[in-house]
N, C-alpha and C. Protein backbone atom coordinates (compact mmCIF):
# COMPACT_ATOMS: atom_id res chain seq x y z
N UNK A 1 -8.58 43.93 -47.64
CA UNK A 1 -8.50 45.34 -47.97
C UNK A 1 -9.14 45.64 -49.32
N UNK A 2 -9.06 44.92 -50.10
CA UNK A 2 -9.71 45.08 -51.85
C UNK A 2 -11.12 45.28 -51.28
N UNK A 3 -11.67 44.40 -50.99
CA UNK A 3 -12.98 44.69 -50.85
C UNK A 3 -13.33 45.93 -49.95
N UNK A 4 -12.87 46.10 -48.83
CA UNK A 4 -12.94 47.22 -48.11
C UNK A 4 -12.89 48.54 -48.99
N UNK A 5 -12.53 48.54 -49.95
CA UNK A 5 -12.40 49.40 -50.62
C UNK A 5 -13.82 50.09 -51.75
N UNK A 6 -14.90 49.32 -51.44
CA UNK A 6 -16.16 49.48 -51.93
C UNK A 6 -16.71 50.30 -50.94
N UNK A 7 -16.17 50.64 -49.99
CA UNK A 7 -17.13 51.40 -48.97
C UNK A 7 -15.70 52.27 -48.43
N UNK A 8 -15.48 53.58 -48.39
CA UNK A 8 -15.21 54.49 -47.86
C UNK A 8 -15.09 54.43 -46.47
N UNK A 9 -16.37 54.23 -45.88
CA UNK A 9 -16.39 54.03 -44.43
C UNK A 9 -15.50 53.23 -43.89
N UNK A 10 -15.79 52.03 -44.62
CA UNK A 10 -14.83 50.48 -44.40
C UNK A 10 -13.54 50.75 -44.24
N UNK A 11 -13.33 51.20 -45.21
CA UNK A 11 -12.08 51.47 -45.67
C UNK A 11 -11.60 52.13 -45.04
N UNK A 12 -11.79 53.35 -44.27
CA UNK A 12 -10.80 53.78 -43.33
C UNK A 12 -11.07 53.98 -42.07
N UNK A 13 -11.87 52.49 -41.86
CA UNK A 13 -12.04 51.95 -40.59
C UNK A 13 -10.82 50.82 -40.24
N UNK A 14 -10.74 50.60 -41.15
CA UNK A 14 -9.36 49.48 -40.97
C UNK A 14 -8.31 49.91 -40.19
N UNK A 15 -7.61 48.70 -39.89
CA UNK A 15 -6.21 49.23 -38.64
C UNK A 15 -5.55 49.55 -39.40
N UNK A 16 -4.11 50.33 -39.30
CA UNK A 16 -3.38 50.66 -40.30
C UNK A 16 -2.54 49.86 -40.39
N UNK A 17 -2.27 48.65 -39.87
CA UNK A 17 -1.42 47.73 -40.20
C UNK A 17 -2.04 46.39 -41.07
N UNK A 18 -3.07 46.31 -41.32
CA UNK A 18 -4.25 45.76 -42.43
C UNK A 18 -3.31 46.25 -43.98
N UNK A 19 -3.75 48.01 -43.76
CA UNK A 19 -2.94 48.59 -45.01
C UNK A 19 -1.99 47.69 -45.35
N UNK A 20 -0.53 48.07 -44.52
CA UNK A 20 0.62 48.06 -44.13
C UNK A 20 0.76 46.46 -45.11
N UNK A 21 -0.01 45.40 -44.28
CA UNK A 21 0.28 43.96 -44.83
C UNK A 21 -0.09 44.06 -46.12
N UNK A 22 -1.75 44.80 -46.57
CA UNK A 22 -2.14 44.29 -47.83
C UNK A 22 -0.70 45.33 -48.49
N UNK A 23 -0.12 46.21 -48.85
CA UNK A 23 0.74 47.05 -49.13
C UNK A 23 1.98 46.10 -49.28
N UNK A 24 2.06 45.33 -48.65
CA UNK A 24 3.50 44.06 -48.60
C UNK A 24 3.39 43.00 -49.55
N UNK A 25 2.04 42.38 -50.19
CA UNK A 25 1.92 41.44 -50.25
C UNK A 25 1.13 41.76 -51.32
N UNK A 26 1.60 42.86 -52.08
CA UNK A 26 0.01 43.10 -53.06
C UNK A 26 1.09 43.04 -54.35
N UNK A 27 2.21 43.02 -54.45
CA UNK A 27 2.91 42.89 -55.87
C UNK A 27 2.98 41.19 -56.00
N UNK A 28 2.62 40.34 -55.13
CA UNK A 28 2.04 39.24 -55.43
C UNK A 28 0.89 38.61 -55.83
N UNK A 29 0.17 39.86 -55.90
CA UNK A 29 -1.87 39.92 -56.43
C UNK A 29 -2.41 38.68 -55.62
N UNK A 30 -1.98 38.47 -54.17
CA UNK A 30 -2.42 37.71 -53.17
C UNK A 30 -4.16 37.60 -53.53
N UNK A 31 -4.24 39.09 -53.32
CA UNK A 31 -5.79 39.38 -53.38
C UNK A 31 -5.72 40.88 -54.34
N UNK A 32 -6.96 41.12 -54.81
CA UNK A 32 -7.03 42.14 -55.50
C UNK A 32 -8.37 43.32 -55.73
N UNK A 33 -8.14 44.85 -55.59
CA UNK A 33 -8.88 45.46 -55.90
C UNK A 33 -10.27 44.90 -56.33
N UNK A 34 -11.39 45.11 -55.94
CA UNK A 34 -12.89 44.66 -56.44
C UNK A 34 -13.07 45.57 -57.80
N UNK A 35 -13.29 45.29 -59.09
CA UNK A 35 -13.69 45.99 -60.01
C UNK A 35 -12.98 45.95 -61.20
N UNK A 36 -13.08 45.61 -62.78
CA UNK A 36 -12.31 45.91 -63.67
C UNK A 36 -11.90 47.43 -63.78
N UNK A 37 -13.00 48.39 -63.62
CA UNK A 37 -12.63 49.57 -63.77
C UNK A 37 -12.68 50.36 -62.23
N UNK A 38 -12.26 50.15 -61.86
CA UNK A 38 -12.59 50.85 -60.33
C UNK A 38 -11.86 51.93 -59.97
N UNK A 39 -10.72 51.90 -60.43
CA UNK A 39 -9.78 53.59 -60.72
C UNK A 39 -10.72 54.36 -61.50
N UNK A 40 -11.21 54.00 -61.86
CA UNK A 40 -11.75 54.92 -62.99
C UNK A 40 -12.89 55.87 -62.56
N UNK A 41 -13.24 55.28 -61.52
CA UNK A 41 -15.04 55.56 -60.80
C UNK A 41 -14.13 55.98 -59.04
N UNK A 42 -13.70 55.43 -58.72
CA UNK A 42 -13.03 56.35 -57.37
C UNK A 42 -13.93 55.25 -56.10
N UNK A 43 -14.28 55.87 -55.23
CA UNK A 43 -14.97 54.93 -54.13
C UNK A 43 -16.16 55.66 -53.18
N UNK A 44 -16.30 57.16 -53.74
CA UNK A 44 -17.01 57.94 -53.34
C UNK A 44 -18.81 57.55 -53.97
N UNK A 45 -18.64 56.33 -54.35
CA UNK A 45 -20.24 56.04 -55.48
C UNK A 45 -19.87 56.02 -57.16
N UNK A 46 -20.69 55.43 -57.34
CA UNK A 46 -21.12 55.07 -58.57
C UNK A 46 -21.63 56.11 -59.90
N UNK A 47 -21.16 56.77 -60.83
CA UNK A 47 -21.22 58.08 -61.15
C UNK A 47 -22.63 57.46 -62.16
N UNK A 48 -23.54 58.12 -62.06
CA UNK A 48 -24.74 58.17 -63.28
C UNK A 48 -25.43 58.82 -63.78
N UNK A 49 -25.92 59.20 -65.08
CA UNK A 49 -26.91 60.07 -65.58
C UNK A 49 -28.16 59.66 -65.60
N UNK A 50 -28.91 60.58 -65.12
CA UNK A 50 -30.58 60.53 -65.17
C UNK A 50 -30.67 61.56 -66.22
N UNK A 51 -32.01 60.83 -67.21
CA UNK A 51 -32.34 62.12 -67.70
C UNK A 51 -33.94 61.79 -67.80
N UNK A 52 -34.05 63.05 -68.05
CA UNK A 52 -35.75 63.61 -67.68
C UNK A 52 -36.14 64.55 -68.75
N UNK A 53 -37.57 64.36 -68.33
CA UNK A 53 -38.26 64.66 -69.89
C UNK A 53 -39.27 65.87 -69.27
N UNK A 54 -39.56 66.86 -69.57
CA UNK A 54 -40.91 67.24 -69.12
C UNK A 54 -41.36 68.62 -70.73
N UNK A 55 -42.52 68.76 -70.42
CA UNK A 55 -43.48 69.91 -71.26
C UNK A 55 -43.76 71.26 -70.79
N UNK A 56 -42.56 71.81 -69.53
CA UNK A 56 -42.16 72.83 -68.84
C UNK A 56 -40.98 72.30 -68.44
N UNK A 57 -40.36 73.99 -68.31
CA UNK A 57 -39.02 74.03 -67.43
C UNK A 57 -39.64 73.70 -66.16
N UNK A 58 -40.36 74.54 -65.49
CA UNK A 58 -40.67 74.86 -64.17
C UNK A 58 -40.94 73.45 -63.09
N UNK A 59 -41.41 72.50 -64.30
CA UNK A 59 -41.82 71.19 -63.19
C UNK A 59 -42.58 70.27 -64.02
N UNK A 60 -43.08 68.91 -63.44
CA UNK A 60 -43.32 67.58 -64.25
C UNK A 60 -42.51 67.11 -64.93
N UNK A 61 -41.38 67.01 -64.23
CA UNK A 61 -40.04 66.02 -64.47
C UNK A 61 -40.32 64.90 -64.65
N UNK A 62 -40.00 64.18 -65.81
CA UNK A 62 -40.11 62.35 -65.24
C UNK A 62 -39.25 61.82 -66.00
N UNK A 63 -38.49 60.85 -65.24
CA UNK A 63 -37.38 60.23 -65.68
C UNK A 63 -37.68 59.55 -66.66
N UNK A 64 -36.48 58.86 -67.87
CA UNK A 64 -36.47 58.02 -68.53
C UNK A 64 -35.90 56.45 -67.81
N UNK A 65 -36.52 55.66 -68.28
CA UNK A 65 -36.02 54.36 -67.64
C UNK A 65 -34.82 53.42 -68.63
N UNK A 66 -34.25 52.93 -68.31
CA UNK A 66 -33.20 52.07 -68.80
C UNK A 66 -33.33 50.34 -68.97
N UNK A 67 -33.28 49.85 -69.47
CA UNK A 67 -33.57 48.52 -69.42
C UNK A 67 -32.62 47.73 -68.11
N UNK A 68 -31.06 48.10 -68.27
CA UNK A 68 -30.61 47.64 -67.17
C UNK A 68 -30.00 48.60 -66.23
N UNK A 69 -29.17 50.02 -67.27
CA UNK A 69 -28.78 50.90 -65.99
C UNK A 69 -29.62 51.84 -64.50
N UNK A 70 -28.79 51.94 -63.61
CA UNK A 70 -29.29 52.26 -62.46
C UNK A 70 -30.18 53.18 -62.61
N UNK A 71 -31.00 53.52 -62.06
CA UNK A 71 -31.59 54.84 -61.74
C UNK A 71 -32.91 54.82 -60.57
N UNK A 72 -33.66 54.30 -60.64
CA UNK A 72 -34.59 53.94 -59.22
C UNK A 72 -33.86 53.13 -58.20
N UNK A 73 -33.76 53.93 -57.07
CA UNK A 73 -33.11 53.56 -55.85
C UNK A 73 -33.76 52.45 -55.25
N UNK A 74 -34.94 52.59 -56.16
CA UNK A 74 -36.15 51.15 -54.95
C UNK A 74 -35.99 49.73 -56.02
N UNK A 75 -35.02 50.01 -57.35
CA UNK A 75 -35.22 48.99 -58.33
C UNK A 75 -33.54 47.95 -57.61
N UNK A 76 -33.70 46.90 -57.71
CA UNK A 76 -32.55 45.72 -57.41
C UNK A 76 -31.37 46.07 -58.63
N UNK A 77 -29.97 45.99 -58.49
CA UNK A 77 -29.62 45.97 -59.58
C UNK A 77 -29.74 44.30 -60.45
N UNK A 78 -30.01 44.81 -61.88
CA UNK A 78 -29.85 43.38 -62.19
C UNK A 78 -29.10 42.53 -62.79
N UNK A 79 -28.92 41.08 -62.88
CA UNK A 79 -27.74 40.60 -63.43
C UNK A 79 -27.46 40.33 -64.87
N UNK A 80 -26.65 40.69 -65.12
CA UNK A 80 -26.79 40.82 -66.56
C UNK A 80 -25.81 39.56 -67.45
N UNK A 81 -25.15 38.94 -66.62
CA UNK A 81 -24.00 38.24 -67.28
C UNK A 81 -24.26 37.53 -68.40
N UNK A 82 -23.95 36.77 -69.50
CA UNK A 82 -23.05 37.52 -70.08
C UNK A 82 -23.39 38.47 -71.05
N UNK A 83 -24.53 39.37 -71.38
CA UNK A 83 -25.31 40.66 -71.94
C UNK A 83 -24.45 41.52 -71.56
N UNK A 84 -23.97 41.94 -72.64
CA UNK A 84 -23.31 43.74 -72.72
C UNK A 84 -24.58 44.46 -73.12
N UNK A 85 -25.56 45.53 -72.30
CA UNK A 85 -26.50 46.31 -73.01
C UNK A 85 -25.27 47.67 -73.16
N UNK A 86 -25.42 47.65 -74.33
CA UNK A 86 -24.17 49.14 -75.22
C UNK A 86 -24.80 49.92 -74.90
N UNK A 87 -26.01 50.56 -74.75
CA UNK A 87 -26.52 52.07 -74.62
C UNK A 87 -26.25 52.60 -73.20
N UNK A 88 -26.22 51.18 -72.06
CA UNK A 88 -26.65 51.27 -70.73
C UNK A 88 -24.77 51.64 -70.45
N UNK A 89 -24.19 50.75 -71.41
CA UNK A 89 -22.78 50.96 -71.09
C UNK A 89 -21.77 52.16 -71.41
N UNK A 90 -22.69 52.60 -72.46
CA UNK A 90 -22.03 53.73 -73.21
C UNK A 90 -22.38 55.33 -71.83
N UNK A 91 -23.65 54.89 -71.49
CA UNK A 91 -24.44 56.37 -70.23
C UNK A 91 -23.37 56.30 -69.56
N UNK A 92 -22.70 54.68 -69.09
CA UNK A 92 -21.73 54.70 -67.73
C UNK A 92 -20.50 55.68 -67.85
N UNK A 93 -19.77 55.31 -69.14
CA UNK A 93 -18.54 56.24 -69.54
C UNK A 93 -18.91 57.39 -69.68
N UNK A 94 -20.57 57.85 -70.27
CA UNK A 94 -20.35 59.11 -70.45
C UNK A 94 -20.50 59.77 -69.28
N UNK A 95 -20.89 59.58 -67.89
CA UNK A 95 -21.01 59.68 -66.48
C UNK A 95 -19.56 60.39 -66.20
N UNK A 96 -18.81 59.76 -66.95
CA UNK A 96 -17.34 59.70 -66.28
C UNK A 96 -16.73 61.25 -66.56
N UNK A 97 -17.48 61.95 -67.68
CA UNK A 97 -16.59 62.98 -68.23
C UNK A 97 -18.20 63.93 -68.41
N UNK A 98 -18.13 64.69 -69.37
CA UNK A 98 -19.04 65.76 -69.98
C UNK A 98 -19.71 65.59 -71.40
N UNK A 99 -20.41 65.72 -71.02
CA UNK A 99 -21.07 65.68 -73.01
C UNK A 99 -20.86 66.35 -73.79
N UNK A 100 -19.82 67.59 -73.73
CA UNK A 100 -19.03 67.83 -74.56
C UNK A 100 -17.89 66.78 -75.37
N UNK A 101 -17.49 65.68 -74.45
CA UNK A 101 -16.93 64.62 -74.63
C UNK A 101 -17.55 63.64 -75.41
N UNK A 102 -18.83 63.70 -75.35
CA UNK A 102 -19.95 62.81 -75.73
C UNK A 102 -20.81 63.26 -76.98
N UNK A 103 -20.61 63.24 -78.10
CA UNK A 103 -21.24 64.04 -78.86
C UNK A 103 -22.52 63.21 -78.95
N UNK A 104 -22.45 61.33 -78.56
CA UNK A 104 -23.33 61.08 -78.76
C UNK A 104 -24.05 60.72 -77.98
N UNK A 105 -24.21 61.15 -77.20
CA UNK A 105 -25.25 61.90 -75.64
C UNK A 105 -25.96 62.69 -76.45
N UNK A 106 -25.84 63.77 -76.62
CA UNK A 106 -26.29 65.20 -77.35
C UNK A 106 -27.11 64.42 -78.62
N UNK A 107 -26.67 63.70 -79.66
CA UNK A 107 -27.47 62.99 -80.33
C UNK A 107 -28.53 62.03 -80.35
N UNK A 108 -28.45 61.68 -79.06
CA UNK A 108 -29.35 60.83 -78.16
C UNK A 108 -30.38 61.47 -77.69
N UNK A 109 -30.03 62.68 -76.82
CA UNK A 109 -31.18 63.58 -76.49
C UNK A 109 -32.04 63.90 -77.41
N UNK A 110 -31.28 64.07 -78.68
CA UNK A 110 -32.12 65.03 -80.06
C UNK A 110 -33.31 63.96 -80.49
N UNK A 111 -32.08 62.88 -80.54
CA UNK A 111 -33.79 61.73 -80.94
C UNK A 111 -35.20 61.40 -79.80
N UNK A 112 -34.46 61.71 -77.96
CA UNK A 112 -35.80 61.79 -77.49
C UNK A 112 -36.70 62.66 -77.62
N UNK A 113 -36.07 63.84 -78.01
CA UNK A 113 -37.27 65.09 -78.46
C UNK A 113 -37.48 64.58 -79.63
N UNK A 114 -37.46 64.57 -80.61
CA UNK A 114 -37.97 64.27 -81.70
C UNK A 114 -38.79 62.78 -81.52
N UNK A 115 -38.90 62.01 -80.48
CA UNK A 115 -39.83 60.66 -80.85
C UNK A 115 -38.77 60.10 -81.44
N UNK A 116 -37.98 59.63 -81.93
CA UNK A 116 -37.45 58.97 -82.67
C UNK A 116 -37.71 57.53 -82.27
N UNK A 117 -38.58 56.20 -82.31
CA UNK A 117 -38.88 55.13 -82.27
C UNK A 117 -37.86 54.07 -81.80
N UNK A 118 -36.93 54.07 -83.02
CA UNK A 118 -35.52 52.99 -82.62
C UNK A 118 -35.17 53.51 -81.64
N UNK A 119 -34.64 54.89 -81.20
CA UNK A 119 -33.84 55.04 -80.11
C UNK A 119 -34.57 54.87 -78.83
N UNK A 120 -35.74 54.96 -79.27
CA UNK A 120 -36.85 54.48 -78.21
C UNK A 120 -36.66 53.12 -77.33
N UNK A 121 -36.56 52.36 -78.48
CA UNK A 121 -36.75 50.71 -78.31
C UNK A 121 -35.23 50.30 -77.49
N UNK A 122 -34.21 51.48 -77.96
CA UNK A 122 -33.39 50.98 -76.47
C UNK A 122 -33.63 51.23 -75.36
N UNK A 123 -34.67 51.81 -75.00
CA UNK A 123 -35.28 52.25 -73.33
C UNK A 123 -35.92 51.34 -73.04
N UNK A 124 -36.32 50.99 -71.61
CA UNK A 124 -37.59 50.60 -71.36
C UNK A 124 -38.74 50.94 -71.78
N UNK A 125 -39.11 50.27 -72.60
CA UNK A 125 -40.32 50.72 -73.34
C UNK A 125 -41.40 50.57 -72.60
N UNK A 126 -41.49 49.78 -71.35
CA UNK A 126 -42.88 49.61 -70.81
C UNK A 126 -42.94 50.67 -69.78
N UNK A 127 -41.79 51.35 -69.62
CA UNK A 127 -42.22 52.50 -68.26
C UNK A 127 -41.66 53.69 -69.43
N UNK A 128 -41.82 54.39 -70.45
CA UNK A 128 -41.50 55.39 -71.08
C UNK A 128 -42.68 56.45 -70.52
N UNK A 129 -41.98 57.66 -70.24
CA UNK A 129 -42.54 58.69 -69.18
C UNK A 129 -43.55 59.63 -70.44
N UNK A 130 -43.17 59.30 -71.92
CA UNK A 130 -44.19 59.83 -72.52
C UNK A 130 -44.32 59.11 -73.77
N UNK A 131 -45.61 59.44 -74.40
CA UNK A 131 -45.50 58.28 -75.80
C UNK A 131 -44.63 58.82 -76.67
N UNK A 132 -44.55 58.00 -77.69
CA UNK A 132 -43.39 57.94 -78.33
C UNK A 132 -43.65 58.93 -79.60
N UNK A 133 -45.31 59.22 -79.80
CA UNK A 133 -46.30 60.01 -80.52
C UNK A 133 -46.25 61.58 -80.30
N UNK A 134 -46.02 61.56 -78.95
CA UNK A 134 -46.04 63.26 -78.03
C UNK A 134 -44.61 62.99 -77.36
N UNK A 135 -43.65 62.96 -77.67
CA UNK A 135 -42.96 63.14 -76.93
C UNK A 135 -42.48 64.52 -76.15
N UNK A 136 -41.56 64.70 -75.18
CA UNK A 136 -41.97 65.53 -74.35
C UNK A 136 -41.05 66.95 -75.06
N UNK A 137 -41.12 68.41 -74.46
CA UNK A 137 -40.77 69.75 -75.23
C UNK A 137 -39.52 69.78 -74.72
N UNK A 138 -39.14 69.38 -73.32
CA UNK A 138 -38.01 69.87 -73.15
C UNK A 138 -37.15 68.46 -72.43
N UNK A 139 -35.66 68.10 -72.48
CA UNK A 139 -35.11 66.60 -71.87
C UNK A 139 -33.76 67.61 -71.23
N UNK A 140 -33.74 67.44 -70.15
CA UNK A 140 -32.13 67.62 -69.21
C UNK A 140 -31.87 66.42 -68.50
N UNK A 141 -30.49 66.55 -68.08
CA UNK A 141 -29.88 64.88 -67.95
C UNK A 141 -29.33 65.84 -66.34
N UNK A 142 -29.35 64.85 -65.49
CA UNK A 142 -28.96 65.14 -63.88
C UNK A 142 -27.54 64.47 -63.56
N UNK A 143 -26.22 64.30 -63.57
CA UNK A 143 -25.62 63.90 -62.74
C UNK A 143 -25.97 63.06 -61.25
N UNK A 144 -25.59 62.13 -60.70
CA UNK A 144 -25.52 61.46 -59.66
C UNK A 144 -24.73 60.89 -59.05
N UNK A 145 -24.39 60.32 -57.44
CA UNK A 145 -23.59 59.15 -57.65
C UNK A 145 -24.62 58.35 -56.39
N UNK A 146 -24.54 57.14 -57.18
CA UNK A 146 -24.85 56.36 -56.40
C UNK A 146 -24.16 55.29 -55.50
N UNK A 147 -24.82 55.12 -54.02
CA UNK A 147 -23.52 53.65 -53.50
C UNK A 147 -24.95 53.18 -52.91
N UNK A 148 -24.73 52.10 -52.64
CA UNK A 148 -25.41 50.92 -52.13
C UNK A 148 -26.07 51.26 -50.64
N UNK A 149 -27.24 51.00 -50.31
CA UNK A 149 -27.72 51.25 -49.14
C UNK A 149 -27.43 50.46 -48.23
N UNK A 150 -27.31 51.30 -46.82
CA UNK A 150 -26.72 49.86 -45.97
C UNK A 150 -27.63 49.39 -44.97
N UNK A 151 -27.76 47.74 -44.52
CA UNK A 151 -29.03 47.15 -44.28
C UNK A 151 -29.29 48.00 -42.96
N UNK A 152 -28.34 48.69 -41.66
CA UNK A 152 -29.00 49.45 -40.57
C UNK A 152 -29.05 50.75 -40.91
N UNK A 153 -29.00 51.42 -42.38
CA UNK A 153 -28.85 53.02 -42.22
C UNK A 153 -30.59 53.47 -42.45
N UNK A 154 -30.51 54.36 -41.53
CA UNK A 154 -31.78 54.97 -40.76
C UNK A 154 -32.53 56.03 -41.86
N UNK A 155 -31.43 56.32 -42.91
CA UNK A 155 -32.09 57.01 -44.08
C UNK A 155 -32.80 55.98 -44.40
N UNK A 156 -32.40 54.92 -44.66
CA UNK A 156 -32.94 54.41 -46.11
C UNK A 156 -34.44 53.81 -45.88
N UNK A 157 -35.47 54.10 -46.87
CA UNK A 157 -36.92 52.97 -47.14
C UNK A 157 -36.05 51.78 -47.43
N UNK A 158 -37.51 50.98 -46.56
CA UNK A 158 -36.99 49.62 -46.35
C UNK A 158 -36.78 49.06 -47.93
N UNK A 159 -37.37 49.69 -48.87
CA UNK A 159 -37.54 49.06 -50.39
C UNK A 159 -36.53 49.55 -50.90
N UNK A 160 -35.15 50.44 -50.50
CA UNK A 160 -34.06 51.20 -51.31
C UNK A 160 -33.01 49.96 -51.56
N UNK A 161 -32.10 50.25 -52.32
CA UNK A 161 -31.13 49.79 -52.86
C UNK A 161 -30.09 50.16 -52.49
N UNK A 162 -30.40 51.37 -53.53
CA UNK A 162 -29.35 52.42 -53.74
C UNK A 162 -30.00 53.83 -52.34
N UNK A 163 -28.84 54.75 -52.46
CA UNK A 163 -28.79 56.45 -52.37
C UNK A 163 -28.68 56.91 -53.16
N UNK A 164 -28.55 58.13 -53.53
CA UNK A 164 -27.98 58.95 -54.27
C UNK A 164 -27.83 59.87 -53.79
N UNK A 165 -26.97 60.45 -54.83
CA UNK A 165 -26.70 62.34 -54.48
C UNK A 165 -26.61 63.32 -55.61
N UNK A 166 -27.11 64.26 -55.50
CA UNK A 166 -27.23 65.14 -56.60
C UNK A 166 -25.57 65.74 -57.14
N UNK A 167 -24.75 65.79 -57.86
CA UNK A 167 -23.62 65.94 -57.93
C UNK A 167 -23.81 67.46 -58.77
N UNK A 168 -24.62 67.13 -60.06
CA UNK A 168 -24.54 68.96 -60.78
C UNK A 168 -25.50 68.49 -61.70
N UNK A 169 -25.97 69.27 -62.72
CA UNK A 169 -26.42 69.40 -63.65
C UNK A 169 -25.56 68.46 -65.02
N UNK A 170 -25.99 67.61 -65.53
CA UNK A 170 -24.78 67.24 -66.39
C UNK A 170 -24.95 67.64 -67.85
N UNK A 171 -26.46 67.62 -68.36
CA UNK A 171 -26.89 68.71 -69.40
C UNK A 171 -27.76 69.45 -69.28
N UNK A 172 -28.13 70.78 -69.50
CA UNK A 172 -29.23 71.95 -69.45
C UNK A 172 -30.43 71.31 -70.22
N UNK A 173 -31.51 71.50 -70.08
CA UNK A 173 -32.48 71.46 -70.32
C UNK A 173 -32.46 72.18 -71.93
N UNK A 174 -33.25 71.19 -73.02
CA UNK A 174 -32.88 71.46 -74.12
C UNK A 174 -34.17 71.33 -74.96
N UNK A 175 -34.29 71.85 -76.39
CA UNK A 175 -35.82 71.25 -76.62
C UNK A 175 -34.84 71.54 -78.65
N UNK A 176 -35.89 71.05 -79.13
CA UNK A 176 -35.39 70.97 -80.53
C UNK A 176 -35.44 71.99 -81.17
N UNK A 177 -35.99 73.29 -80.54
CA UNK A 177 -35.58 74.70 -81.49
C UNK A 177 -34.60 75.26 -80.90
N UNK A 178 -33.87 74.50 -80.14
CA UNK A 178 -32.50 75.12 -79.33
C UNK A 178 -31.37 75.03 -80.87
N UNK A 179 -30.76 76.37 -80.85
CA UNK A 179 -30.00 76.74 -82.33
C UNK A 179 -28.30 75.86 -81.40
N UNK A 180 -28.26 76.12 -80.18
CA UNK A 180 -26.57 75.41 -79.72
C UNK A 180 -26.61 73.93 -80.05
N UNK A 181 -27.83 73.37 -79.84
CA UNK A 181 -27.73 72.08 -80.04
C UNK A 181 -27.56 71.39 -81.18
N UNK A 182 -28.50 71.84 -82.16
CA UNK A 182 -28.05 71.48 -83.36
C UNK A 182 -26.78 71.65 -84.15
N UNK A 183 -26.29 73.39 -84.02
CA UNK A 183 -25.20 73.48 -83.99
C UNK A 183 -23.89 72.63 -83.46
N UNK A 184 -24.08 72.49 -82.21
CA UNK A 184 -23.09 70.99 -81.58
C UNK A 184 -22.79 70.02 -82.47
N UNK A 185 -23.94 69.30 -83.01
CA UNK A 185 -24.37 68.15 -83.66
C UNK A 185 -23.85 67.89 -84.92
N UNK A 186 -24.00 69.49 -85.33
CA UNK A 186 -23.44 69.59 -87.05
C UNK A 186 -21.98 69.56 -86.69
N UNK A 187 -21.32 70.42 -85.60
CA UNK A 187 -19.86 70.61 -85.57
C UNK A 187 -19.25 69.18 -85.81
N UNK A 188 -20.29 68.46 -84.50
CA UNK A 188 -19.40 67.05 -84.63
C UNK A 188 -19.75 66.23 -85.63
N UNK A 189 -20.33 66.38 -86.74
CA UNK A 189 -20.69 65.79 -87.50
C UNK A 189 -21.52 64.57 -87.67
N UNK A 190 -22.26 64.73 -86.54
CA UNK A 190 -23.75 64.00 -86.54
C UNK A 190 -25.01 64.59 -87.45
N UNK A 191 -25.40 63.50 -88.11
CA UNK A 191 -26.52 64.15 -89.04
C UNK A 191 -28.01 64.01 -88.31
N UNK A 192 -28.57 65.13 -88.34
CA UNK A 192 -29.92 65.51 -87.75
C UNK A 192 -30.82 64.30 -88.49
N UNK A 193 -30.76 64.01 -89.87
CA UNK A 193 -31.86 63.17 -90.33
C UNK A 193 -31.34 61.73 -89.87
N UNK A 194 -32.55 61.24 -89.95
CA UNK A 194 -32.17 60.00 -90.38
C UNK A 194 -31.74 59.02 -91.55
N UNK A 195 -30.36 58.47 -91.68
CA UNK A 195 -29.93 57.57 -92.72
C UNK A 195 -30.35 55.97 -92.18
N UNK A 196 -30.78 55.66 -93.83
CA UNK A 196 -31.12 54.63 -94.18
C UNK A 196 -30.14 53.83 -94.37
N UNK A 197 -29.27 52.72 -93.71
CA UNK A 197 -28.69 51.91 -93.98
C UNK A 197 -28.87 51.21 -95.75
């Protein structure tokens, strides 16, 4: 049943007396839930932010890439053990809630409009959707969730991984003469310049 619990479908395909036993036998942690955090994320997919860069509202979207977190459905996930990447880990939690929650989401964005270099060098630097010289006028971040493609489903290219689904907007489209943003930034007391250690 733990594992069944990665798939929705699975999961309440089961007999109900499957439940019933794992339900009997589970204050003995016989077997257990798949996931350290898996309450936390639900079973409906994998919650993630995309964000995108373009030099119009209207269109020429292009994603930013991540060194390890998800975002191309045609990319493998990869293994990371024992590497904590913090930036890739920090997108996951902020997935979980709003970037109002996140002040440093919002500070993150500010440095991709501005070029900012270091914050650069935590991206994939070899697929960056613009140089680091021109960076792009306007960055909005997409909500998603992703779950795993399954080897007979008739959606999927044979090269997918993942699905996804569009869930909402998770930040508006923003550019650096936006007066809310900076404002945000100052409230929470993030400084616009850069300090020198």
């Amino acid at each position: 049943v733990p594992h069944a619990a990665l798939d929705v479908r699975t999961h309440n395909s089961l007999w109900p007396i499957v439940h019933q036993w794992h339900k009997r036998v589970d204050e003995f942690h016989i077997s257990n839930s798949y996931g350290l955090f898996r309450r936390m994320t639900g079973v409906d997919g994998r919650p993630e932010i995309v964000i995108e860069g373009s030099n119009s509202l209207s269109a020429g979207w292009k994603e930013y890439h991540f060194m390890y977190k998800i975002g191309n459905p045609s990319e493998r996930p990869p293994i990371l053990i024992p590497h904590q990447p913090r930036l890739d880990w920090q997108m996951w939690f902020a997935a979980l809630g709003t970037y109002e929650h996140n002040p440093w989401f919002v500070s993150f964005v500010y440095r991709l409009l501005d070029g900012d270099k270091d914050v650069l060098k935590l991206l994939d630097t070899e697929r960056l959707p613009f140089p680091p010289n021109k960076p792009p006028k306007y960055i909005r971040a997409i909500l998603y969730k992703y779950s795993f493609t399954s080897p007979s489903g008739s959606k999927k290219k044979s090269s997918d991984w993942w699905t996804r689904r569009k869930v909402r907007e998770y930040f508006n489209s923003a550019n650096l003469e936006e007066k809310e943003m900076v404002e945000f930034l100052t409230t929470a007391g993030i400084p616009l310049e850069k300090t020198r250690l």
